[in-house]
Each structure stands twice: as C-alpha cells, then as structure tokens.
C-alpha atoms as a PDB file:
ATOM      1  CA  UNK A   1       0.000   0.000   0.000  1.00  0.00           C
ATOM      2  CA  UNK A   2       3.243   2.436   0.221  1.00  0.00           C
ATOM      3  CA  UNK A   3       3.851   2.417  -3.449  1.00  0.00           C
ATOM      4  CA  UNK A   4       2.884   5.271  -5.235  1.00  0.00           C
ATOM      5  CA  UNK A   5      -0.340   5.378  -7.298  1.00  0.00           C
ATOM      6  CA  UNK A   6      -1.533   7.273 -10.576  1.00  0.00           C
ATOM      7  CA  UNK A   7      -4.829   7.702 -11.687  1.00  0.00           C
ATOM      8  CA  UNK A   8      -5.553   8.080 -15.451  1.00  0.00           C
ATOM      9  CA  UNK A   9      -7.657  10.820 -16.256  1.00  0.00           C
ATOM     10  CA  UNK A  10      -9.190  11.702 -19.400  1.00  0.00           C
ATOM     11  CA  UNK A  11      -6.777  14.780 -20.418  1.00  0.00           C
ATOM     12  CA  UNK A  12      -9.831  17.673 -20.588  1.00  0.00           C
ATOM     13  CA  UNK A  13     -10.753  16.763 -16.953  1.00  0.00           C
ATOM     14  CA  UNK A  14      -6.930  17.292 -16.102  1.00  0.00           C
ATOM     15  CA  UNK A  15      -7.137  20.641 -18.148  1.00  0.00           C
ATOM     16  CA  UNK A  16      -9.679  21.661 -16.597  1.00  0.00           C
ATOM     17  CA  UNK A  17      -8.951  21.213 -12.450  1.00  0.00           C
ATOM     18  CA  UNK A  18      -5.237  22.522 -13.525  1.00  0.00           C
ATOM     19  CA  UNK A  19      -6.611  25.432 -14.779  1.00  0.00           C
ATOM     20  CA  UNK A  20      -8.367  26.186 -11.441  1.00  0.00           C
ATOM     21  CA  UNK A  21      -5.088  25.125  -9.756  1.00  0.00           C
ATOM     22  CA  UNK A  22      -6.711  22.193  -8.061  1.00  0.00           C
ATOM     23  CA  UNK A  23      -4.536  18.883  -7.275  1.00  0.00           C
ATOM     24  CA  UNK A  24      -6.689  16.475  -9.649  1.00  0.00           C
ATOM     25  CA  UNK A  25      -5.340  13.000  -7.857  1.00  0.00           C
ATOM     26  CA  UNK A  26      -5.498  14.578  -4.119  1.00  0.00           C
ATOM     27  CA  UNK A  27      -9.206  15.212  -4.957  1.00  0.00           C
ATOM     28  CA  UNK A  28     -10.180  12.258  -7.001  1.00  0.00           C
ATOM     29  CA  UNK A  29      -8.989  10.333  -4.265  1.00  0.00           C
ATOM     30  CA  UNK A  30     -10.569   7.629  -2.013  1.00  0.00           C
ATOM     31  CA  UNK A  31      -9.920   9.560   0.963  1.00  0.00           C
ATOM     32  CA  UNK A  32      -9.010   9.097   4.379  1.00  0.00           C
ATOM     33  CA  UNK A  33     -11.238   5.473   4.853  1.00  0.00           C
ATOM     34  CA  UNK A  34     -10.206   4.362   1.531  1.00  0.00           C
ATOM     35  CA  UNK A  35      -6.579   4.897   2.134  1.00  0.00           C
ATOM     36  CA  UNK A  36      -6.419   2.978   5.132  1.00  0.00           C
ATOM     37  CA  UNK A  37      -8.470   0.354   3.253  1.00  0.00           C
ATOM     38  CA  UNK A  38      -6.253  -0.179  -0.072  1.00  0.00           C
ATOM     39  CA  UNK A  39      -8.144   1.877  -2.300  1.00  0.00           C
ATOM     40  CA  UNK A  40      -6.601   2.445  -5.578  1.00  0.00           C
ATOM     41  CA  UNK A  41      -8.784   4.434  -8.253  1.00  0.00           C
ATOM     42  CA  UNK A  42      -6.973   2.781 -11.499  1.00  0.00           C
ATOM     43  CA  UNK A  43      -9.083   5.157 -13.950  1.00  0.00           C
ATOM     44  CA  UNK A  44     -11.975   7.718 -13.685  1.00  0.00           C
ATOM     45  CA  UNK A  45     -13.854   9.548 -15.835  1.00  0.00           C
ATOM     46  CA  UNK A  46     -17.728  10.238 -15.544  1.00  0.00           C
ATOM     47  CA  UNK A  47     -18.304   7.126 -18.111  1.00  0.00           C
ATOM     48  CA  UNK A  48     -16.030   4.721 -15.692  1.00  0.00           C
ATOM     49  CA  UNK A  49     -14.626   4.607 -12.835  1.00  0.00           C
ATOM     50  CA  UNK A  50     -12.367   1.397 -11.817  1.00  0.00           C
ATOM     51  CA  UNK A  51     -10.541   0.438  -8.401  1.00  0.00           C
ATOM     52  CA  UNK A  52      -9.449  -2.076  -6.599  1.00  0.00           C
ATOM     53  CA  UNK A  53      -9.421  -2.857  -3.096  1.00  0.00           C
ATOM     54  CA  UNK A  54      -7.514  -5.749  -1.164  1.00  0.00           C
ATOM     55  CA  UNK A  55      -9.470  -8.411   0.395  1.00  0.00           C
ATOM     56  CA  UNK A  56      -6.722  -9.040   3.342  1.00  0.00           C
ATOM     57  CA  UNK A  57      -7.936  -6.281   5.931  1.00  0.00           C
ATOM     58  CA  UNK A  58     -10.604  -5.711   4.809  1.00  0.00           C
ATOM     59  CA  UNK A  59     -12.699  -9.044   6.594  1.00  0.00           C
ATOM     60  CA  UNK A  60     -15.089  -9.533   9.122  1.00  0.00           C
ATOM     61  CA  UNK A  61     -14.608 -12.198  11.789  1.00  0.00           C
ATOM     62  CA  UNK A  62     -15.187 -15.246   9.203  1.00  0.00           C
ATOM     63  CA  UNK A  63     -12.264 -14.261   7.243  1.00  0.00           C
ATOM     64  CA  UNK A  64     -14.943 -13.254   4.435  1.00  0.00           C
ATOM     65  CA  UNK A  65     -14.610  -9.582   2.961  1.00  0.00           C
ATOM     66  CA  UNK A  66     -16.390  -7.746   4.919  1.00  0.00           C
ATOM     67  CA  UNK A  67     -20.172  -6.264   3.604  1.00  0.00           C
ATOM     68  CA  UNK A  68     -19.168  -2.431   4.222  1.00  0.00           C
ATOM     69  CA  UNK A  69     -15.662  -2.740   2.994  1.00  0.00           C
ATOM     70  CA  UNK A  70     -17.705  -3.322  -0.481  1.00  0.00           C
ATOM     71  CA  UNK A  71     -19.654  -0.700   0.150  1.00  0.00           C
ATOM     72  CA  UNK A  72     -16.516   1.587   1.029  1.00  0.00           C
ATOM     73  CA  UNK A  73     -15.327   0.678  -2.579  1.00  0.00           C
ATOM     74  CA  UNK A  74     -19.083   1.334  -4.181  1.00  0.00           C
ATOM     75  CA  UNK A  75     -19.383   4.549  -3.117  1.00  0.00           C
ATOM     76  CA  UNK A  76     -15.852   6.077  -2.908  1.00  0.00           C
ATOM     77  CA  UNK A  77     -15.971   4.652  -7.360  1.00  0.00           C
ATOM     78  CA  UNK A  78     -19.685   5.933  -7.268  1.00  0.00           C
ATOM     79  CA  UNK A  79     -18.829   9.539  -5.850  1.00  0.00           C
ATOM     80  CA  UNK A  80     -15.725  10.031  -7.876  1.00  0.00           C
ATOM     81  CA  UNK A  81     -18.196   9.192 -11.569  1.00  0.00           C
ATOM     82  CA  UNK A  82     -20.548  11.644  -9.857  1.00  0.00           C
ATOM     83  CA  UNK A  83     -17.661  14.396  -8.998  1.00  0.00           C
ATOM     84  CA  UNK A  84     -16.314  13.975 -12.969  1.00  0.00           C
ATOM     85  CA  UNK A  85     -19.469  14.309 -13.990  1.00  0.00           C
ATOM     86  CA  UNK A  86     -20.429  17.113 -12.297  1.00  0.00           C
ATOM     87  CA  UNK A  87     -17.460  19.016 -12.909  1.00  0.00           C
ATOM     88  CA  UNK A  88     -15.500  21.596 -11.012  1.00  0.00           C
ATOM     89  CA  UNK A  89     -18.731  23.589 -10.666  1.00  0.00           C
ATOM     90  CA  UNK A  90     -20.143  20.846  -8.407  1.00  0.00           C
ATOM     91  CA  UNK A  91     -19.800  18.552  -5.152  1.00  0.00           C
ATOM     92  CA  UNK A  92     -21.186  15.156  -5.151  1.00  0.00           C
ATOM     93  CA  UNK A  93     -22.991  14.176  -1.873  1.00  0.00           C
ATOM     94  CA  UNK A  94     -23.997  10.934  -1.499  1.00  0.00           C
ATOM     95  CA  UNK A  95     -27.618  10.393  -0.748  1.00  0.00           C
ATOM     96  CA  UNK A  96     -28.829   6.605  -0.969  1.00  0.00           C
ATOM     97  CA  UNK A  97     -26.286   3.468  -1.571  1.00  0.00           C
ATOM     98  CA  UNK A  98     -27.467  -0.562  -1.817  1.00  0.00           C
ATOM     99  CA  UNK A  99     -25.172  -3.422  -2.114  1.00  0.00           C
ATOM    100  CA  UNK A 100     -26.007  -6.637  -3.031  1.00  0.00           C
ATOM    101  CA  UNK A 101     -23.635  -9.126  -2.004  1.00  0.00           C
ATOM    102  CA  UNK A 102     -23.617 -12.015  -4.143  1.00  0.00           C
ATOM    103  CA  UNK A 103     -20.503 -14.570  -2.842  1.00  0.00           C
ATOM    104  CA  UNK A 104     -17.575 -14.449  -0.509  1.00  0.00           C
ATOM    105  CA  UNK A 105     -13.883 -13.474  -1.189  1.00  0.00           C
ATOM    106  CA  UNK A 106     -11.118 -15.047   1.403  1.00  0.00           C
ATOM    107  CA  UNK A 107      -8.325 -12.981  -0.396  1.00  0.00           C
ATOM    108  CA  UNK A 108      -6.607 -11.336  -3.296  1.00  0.00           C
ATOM    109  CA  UNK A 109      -7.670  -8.391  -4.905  1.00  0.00           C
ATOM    110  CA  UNK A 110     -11.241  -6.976  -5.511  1.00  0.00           C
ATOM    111  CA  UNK A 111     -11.883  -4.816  -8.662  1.00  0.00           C
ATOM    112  CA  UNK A 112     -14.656  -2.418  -8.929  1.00  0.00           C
ATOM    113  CA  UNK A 113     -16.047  -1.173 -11.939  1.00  0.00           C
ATOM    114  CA  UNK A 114     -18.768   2.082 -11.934  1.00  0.00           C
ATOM    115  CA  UNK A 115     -20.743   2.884 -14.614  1.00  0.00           C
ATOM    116  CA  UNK A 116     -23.837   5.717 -14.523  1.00  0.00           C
ATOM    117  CA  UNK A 117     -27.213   4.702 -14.880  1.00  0.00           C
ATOM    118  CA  UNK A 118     -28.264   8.412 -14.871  1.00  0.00           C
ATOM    119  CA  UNK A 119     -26.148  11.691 -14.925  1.00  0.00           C
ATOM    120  CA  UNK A 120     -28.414  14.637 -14.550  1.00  0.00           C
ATOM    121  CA  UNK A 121     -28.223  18.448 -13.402  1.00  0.00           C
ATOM    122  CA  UNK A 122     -28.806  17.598  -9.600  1.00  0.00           C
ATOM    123  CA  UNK A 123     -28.504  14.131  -8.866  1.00  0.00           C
ATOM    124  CA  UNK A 124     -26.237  11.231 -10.409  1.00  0.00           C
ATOM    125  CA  UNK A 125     -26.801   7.413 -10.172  1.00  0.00           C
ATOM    126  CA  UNK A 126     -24.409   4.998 -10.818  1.00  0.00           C
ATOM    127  CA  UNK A 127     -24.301   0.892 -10.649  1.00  0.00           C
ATOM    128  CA  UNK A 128     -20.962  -0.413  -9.201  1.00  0.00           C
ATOM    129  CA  UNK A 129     -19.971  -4.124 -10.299  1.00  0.00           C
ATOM    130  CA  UNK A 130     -17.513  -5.317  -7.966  1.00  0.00           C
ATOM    131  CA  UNK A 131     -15.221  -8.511  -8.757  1.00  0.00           C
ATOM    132  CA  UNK A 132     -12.771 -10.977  -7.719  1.00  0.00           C
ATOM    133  CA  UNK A 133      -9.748 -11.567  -9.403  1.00  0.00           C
ATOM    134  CA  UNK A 134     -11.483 -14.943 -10.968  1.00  0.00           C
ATOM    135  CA  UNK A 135     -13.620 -12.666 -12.483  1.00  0.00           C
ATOM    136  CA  UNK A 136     -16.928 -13.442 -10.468  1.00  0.00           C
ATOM    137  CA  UNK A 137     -19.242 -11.025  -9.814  1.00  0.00           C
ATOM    138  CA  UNK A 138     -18.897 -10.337  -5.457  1.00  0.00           C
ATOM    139  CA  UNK A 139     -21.028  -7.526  -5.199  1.00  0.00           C
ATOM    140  CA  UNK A 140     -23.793  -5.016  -7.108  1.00  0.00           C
ATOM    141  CA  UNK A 141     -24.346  -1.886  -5.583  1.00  0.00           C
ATOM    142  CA  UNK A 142     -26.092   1.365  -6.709  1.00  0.00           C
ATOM    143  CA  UNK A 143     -25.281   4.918  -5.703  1.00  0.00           C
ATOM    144  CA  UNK A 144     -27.197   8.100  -5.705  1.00  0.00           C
ATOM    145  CA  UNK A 145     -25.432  11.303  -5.245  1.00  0.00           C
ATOM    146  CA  UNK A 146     -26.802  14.965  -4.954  1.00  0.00           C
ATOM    147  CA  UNK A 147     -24.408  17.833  -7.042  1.00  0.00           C
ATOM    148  CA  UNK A 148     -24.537  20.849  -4.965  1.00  0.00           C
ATOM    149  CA  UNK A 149     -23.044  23.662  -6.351  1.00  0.00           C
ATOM    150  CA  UNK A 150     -19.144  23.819  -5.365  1.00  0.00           C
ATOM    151  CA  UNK A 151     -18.746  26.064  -2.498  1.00  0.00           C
ATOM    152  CA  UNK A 152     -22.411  26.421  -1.294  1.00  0.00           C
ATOM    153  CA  UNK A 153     -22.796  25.853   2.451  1.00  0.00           C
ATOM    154  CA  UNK A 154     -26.520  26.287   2.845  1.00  0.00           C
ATOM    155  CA  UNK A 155     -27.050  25.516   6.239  1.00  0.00           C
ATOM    156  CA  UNK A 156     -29.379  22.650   7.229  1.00  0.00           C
ATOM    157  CA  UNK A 157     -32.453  23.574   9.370  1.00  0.00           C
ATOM    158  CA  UNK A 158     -31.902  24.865  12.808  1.00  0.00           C
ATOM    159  CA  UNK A 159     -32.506  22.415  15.664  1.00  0.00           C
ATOM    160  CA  UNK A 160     -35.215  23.046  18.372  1.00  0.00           C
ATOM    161  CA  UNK A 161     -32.840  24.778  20.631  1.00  0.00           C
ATOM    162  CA  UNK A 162     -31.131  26.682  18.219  1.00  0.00           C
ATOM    163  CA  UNK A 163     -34.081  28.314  16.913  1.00  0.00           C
ATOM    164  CA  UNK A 164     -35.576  31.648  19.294  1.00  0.00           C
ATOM    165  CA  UNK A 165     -38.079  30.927  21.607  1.00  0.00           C
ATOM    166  CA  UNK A 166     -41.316  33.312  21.296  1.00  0.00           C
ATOM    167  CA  UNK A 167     -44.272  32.898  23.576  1.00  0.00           C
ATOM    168  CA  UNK A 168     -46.261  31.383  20.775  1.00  0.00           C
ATOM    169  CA  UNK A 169     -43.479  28.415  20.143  1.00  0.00           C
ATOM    170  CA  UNK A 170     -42.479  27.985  24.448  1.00  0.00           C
ATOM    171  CA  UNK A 171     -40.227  25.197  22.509  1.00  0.00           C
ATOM    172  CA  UNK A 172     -43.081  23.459  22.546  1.00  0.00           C
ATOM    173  CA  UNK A 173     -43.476  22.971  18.723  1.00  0.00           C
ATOM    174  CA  UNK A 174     -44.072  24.967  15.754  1.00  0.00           C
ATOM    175  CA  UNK A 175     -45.238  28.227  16.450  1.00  0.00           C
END
C-alpha cells in the first residue's frame, strides 16, 4: 500500500482542475477510509470509474470480505463518476447506496467497476460491479449522489434549541 499510485484521467478533466489550480489525484482520491483500506482508483472519468481494493484487511470475523468494505469501494468509485461528472462547478454528496452481495472473497484483490445509470443536473446514479480476481461477480451496488453547487454551504435547518423561543413556540413545537 506504500507504493505510489496514478490515476488516469481523461486529459480535458486534467485541463480543466489545472486550470483552477486544483490537485486532480489529491481530490479524485478515495480519501481518508479508503486509504487505510487499499483503495486504488486505477481510472476515472464520468463514463467509468475502476478500483481495486484488497481483500486481506478488509474481513469480518469469518475471514470473508467484509459487507461495508464493499460498500466503502461502491461509493468512494460511485462519488468520484458523480464528482467527474459534475465538474469543477459541483460537489457530489452521497444520498442513498445498496449493495447486493452475491458470494464471498477469502483474499486477493477486488476490482470495482462504476458505470452511470443516470447523470443529470442535480442528482447522479451509478451501478458499481464489484469482482474478484477470478472474475466473479462479489457484489452489485447502486449509488445516488446529490451535485450541490461547489462552495455552497446552505445551512441545514436549525434544531429546536437553536431556533428563538417566542411565547407562541415555548419550545413546545411549531409556532
């Protein structure tokens, strides 16, 4: 997991993040959780996305590659589609991910392979094939992402006891 990684990236998605001065692999990455899981993102673009992930570390107390380790995976392939295909004018935020898992994997390498089922202005869906090295299909998983427009930090509604108390509301309910 030390050796250094490079994503391929179709070269008008590089143009475009170098021309804003943004670090195209640091933010097409899988992250913090992905790191420490063996993600490697092998290719991305908003057609395709493919990574693998190793199985050793990654199990649950069978020894069988563990259910939300392939659902890391899913959505870190899912969210990087929806990122591409949102461009630099949008943030991806994931919204609803399923995984069916179809078999177990005891070691090796697991590949995953993202491909949209729907890219639209606010929301993009994607269906993530994930498989061993034999080729067999391990897991199917669908993601749904949101695209929020890059830097918009709308807050989310107030809770009870942020919101002022009138005579009418006591914090009672809605006044």
């Amino acid at each position: 997991m030390g050796e250094q990684h490079t994503t391929k990236f179709p070269q008008e998605v590089i143009d475009e993040y170098a021309a804003l001065g943004v670090d195209l692999p640091a933010l097409f990455s899988a992250g913090h959780l992905g790191s420490r899981m063996g993600v490697q993102i092998v290719e991305a673009s908003a057609e395709r996305v493919v990574g693998t992930m190793p199985v050793e570390g990654n199990t649950q107390p069978y020894g069988l590659l563990h259910g939300g380790a392939s659902a890391v995976l899913a959505e870190t392939l899912g969210s990087v589609g929806s990122m591409l295909h949102g461009g630099s004018t949008k943030l991806a935020v994931g919204v609803d991910l399923n995984c069916t898992h179809h078999r177990g994997v005891r070691s090796g390498l697991v590949t995953g392979v993202a491909t949209p089922v729907h890219r639209g202005r606010s929301t993009a869906t994607y269906e993530i094939v994930i498989s061993d090295e034999a080729g067999k299909r391990v897991c199917t998983a669908r993601l749904t992402c949101m695209l929020r427009p890059a830097g918009a930090t709308a807050p989310g509604p107030a809770s009870a006891q942020d919101r002022p108390r009138t005579p009418a509301s006591n914090g009672a309910g809605p006044a």
